[in-house]
Protein backbone atom coordinates (compact mmCIF):
# COMPACT_ATOMS: atom_id res chain seq x y z
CA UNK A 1 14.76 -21.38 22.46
CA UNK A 2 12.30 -18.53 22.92
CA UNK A 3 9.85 -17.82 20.05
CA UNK A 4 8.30 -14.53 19.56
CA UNK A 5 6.24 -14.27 16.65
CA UNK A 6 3.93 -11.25 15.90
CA UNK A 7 2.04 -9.98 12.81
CA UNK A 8 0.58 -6.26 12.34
CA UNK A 9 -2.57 -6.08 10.34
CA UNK A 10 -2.41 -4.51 7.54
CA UNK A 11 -4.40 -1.45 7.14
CA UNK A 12 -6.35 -0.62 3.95
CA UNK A 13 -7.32 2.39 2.35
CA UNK A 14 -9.82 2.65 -0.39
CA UNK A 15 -8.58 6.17 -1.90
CA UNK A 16 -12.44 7.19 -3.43
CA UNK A 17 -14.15 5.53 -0.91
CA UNK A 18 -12.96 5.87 3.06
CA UNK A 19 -14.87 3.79 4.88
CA UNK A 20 -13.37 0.69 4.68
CA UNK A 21 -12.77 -1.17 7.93
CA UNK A 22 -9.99 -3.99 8.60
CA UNK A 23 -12.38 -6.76 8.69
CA UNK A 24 -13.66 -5.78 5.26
CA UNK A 25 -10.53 -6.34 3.80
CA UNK A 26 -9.45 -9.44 5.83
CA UNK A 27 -12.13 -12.07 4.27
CA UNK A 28 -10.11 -11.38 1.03
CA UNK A 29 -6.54 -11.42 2.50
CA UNK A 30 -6.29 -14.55 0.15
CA UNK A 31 -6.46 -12.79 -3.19
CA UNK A 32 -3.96 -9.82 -2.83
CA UNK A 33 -1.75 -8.92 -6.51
CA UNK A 34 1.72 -7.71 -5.07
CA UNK A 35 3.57 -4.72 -6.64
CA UNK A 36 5.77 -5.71 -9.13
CA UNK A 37 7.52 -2.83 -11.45
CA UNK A 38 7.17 -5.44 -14.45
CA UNK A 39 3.04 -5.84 -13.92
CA UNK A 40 0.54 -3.10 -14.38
CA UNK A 41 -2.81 -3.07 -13.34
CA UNK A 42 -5.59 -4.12 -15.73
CA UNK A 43 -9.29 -3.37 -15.42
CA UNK A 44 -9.57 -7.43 -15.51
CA UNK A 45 -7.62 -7.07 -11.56
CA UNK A 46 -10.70 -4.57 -10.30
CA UNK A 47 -13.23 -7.47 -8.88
CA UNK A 48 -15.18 -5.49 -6.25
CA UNK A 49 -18.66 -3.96 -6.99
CA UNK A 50 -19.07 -0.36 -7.43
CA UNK A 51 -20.43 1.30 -4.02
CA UNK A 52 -18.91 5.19 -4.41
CA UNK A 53 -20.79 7.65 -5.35
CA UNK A 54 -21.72 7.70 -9.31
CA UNK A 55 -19.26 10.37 -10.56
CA UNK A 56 -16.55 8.27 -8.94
CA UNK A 57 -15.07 5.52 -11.84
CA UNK A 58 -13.10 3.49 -10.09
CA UNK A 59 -11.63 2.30 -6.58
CA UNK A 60 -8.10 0.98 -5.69
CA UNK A 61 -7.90 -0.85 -2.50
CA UNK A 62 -4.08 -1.22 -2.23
CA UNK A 63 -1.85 -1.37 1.39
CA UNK A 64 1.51 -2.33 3.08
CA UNK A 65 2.08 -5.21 5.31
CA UNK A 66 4.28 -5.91 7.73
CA UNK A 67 4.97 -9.19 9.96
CA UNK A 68 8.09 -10.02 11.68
CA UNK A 69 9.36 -12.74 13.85
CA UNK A 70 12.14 -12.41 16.21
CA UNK A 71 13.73 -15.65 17.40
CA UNK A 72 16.71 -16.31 20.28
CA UNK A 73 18.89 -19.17 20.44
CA UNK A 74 21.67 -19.05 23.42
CA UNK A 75 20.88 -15.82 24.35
CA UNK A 76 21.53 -14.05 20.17
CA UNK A 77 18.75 -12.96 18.86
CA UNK A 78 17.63 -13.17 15.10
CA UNK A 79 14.93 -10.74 13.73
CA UNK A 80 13.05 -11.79 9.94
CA UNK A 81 10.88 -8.98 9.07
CA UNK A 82 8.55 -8.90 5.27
CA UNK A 83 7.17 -5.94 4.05
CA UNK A 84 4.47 -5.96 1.30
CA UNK A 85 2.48 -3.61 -1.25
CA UNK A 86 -0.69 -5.59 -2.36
CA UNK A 87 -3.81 -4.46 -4.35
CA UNK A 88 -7.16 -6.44 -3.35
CA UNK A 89 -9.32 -7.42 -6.52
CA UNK A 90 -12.11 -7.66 -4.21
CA UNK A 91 -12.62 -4.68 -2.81
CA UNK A 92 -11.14 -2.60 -5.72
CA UNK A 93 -13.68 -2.04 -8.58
CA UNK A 94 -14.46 0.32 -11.66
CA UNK A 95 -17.70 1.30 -13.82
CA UNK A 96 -16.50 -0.64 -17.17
CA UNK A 97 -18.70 1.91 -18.97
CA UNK A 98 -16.99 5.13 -17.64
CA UNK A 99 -13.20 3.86 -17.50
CA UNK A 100 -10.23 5.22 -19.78
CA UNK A 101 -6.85 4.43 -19.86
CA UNK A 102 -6.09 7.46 -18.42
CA UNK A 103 -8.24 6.54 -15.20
CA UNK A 104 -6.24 3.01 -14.90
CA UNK A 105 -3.28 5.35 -14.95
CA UNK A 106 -4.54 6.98 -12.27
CA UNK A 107 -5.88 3.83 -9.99
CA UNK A 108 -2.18 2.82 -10.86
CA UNK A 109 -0.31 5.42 -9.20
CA UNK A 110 -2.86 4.85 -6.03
CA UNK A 111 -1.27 1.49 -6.15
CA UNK A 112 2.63 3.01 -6.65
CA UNK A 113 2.25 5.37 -3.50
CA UNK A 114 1.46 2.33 -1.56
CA UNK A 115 4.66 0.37 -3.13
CA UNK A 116 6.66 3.75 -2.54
CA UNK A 117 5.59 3.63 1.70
CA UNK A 118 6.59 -0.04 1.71
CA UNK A 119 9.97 0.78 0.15
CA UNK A 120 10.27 4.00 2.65
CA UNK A 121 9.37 1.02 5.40
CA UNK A 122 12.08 -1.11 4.42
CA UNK A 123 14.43 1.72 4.69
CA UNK A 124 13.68 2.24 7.97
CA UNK A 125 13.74 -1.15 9.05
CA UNK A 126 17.37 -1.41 8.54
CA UNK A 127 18.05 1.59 10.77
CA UNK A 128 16.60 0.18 13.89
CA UNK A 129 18.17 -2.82 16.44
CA UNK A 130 17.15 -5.88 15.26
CA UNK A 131 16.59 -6.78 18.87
CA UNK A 132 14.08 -7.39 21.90
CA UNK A 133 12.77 -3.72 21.32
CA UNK A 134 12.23 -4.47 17.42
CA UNK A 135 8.56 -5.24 18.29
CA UNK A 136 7.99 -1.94 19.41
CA UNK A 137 10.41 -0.10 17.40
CA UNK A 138 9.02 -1.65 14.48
CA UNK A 139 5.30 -0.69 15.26
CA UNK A 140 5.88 2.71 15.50
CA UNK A 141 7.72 2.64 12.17
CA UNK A 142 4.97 1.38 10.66
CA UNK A 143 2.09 3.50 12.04
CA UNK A 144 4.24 6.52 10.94
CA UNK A 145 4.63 5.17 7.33
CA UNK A 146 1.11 4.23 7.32
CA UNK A 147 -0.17 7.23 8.30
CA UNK A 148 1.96 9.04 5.74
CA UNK A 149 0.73 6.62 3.06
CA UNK A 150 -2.68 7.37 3.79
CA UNK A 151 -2.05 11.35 4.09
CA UNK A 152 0.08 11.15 0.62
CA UNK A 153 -3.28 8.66 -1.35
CA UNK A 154 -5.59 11.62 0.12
CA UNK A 155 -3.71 14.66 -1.40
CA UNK A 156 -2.92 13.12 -4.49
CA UNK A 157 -6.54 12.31 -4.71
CA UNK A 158 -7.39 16.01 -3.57
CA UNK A 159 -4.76 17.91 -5.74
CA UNK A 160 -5.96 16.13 -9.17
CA UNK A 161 -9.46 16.41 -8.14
CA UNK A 162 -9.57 12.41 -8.54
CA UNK A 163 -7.64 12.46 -11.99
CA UNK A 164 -9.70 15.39 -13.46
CA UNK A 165 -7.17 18.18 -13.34
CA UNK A 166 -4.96 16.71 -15.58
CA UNK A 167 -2.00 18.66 -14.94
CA UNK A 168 -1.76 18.06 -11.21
CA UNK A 169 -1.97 14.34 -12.21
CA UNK A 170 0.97 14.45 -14.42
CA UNK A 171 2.81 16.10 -11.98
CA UNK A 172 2.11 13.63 -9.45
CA UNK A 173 2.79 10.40 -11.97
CA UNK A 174 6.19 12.38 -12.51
CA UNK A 175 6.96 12.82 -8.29
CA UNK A 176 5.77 9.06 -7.85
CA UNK A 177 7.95 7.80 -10.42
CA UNK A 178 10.74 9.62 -8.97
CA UNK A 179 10.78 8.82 -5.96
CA UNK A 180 10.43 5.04 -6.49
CA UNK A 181 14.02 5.21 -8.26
CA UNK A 182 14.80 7.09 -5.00
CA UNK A 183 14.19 3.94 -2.71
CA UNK A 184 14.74 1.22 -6.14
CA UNK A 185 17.16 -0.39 -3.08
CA UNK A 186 14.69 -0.79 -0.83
CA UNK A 187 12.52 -2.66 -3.69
């Protein structure tokens, strides 16, 4: 029996704050909060000290991960693939004097584009072989939705000016929340 076992690492983005490097985020892979439509963030989950720039509130540090293994027995192949949506306490983080509800709304939806990319992910997952090529297949699939998660965190950031033009930001709570019912299967 041939195993083949590989793991992508998972890629972070800090929406406020850009420069967060993979390492960064790997010495807290331990304490991760997956998505889960029954359990909003609280200010309590934001653990990380405050490094952005002063008029910036508060930082979600939220990403998709994907690991698969691919096993053959008598020649038939068997692919197992996971993919995640996790916020990081550690490295997300708030100014307790400056936060609202409405900002935790906000660092909340950072959090739901990330679950909405995993659920795109999945989606995609089904439609390829779940064969030898799966590694590479797979890969690509998941640089593409990563790179779309990242573009998607940046313009929702840019069109509500970081939550401060309020109608952009309903308008994006509203497209979010749509599309998740979109790809509920793919939950």
């Amino acid at each position: 029996m041939k195993l083949l076992t590989a793991a992508l690492l998972v890629l972070f983005l800090s929406p406020q704050t850009l420069h967060w490097e993979p390492q960064d985020a790997l010495e807290f892979e331990e304490e991760k909060i997956p998505w889960r439509a029954d359990r909003k963030l609280t200010w309590a989950d934001f653990k990380g000290t405050p490094n952005g720039p002063e008029d910036f509130v508060a930082s979600t540090n939220s990403g998709v991960s994907f690991s698969y293994s691919y096993r053959e027995t008598n020649g038939v192949g068997k692919v197992e693939y996971s993919v995640l949506s996790n916020f990081y306490p550690q490295l997300s983080w708030y100014r307790p004097s400056k936060v609202t509800d409405y900002i935790l709304a906000h660092e909340q939806m950072h959090f739901d584009i990330s679950e909405l990319h995993a659920r795109k992910l999945r989606k995609a997952m089904e439609d390829i072989p779940h064969n030898r090529d799966f590694k590479g297949n797979s890969e690509t699939l998941y640089n593409q939705a990563e790179e779309d998660r990242r573009t998607m965190q940046k313009q929702y950031d840019l069109d509500s000016d970081h939550s401060n033009n309020r109608d952009e930001e309903f308008k994006w709570r509203a497209y979010v929340a749509k599309e998740l019912k979109v790809y509920e299967r793919w939950k």
